[in-house]
C-alpha atoms as a PDB file:
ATOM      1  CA  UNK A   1      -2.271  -9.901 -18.372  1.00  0.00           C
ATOM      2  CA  UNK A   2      -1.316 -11.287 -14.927  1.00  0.00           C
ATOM      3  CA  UNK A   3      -3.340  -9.128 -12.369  1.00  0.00           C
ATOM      4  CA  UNK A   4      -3.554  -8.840  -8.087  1.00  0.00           C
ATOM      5  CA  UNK A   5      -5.482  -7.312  -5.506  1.00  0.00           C
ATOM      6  CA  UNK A   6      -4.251  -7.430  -2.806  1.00  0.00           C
ATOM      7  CA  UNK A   7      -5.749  -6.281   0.658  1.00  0.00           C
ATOM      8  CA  UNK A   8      -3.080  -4.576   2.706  1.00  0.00           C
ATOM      9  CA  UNK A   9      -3.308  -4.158   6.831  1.00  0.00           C
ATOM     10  CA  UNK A  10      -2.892  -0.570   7.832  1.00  0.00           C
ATOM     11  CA  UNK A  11      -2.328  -1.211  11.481  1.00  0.00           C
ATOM     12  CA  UNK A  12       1.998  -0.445  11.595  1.00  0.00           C
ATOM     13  CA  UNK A  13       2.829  -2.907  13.039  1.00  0.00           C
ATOM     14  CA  UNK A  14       1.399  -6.063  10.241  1.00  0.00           C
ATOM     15  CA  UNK A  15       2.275  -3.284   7.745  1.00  0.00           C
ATOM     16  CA  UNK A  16       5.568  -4.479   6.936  1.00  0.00           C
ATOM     17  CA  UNK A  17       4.901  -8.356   7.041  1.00  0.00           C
ATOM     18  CA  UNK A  18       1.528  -7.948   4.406  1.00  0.00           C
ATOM     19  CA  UNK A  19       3.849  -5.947   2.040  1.00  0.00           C
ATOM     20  CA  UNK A  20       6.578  -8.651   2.395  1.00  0.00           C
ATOM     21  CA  UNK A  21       3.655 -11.381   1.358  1.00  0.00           C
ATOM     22  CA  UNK A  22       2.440  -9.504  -1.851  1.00  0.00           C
ATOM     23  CA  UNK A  23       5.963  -8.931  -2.590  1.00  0.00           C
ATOM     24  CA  UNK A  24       6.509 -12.833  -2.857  1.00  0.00           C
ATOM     25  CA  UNK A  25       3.399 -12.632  -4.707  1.00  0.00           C
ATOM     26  CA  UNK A  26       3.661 -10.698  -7.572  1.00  0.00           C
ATOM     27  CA  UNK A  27       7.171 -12.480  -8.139  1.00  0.00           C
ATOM     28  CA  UNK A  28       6.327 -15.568  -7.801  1.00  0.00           C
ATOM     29  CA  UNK A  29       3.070 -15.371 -10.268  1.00  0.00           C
ATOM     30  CA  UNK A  30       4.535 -12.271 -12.128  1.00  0.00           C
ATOM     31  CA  UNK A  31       1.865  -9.651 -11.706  1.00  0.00           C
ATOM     32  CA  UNK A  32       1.775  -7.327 -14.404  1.00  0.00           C
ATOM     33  CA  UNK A  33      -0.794  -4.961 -12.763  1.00  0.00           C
ATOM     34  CA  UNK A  34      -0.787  -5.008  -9.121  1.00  0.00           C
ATOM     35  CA  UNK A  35      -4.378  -3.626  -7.767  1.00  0.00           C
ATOM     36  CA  UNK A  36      -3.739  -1.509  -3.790  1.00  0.00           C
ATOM     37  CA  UNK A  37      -6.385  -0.568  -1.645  1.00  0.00           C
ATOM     38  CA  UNK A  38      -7.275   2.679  -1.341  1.00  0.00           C
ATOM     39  CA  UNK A  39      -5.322   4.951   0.657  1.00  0.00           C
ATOM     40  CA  UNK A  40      -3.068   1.416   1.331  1.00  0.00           C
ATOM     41  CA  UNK A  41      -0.536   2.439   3.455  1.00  0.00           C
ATOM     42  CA  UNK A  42      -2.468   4.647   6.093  1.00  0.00           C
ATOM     43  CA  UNK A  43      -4.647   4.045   8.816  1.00  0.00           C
ATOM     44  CA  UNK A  44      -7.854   5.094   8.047  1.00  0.00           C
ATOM     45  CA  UNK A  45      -8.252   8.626   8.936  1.00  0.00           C
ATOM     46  CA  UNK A  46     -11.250   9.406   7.106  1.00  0.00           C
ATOM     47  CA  UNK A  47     -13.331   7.962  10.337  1.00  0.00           C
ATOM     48  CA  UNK A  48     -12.730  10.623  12.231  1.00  0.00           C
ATOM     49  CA  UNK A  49     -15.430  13.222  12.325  1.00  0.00           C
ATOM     50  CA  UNK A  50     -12.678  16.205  12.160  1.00  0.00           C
ATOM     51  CA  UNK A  51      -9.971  16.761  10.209  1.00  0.00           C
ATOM     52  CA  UNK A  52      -6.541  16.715  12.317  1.00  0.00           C
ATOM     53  CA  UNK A  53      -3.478  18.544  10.282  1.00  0.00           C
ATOM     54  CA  UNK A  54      -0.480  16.898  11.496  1.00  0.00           C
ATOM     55  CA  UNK A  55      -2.102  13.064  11.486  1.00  0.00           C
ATOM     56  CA  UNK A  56      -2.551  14.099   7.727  1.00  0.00           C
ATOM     57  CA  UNK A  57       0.563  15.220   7.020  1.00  0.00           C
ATOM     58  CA  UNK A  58       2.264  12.223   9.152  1.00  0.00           C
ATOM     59  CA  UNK A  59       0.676  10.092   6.408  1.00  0.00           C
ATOM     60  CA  UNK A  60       1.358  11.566   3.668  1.00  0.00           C
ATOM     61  CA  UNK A  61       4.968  11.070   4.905  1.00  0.00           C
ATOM     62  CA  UNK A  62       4.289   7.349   5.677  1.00  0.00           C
ATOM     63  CA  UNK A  63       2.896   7.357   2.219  1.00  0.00           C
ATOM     64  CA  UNK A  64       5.814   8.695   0.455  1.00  0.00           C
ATOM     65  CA  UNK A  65       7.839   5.926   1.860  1.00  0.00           C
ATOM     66  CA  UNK A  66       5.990   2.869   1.252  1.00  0.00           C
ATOM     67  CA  UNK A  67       5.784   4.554  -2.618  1.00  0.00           C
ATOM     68  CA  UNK A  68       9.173   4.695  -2.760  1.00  0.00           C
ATOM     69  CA  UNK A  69       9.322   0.718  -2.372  1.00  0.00           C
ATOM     70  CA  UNK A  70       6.098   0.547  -5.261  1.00  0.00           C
ATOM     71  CA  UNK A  71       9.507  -1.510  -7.696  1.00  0.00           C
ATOM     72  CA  UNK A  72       9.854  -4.225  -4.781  1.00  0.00           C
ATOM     73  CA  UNK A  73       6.708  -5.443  -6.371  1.00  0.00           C
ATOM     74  CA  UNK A  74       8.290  -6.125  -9.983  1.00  0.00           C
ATOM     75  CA  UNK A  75       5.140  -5.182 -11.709  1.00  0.00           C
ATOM     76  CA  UNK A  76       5.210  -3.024 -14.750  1.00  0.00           C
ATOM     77  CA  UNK A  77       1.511  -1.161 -13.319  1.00  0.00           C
ATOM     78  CA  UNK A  78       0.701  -0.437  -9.883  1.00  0.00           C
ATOM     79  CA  UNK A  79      -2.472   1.255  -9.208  1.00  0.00           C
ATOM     80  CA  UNK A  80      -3.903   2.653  -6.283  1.00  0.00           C
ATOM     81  CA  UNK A  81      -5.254   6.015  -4.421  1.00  0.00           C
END
């Protein structure tokens, strides 16, 4: 089984071009299992000492984009939190 990890930037704006470079990854060696970070897409809200309600749900919109694209990857398994 082909398998990648793959580190993913959470700053917006290097977002995009990091999901564009795994993308040509997994096709190119045709990943099977394709390993995300953990909480990939967002920028990481758990270092703030309170919770804040809308940045929360702003990322769990943000979230539900980027999982929408989880096929541009061409793996069968994707796996993340």
């Amino acid at each position: 089984m082909r398998v990648t990890g793959w580190e993913l930037p959470h700053q917006p704006g290097r977002l995009a071009s990091g999901w564009t470079s795994l993308c040509e990854h997994t096709t190119q060696h045709r990943s099977e299992l394709v390993l995300l970070p953990e909480c990939a897409f967002l920028e990481p809200f758990w270092e703030s000492e309170r919770f804040d309600a809308a940045r929360w749900d702003a990322g769990v919109k943000t979230c539900g984009g980027w999982l929408r694209r989880l096929h541009e990857l061409h793996a069968a398994h994707v796996v993340g939190t």
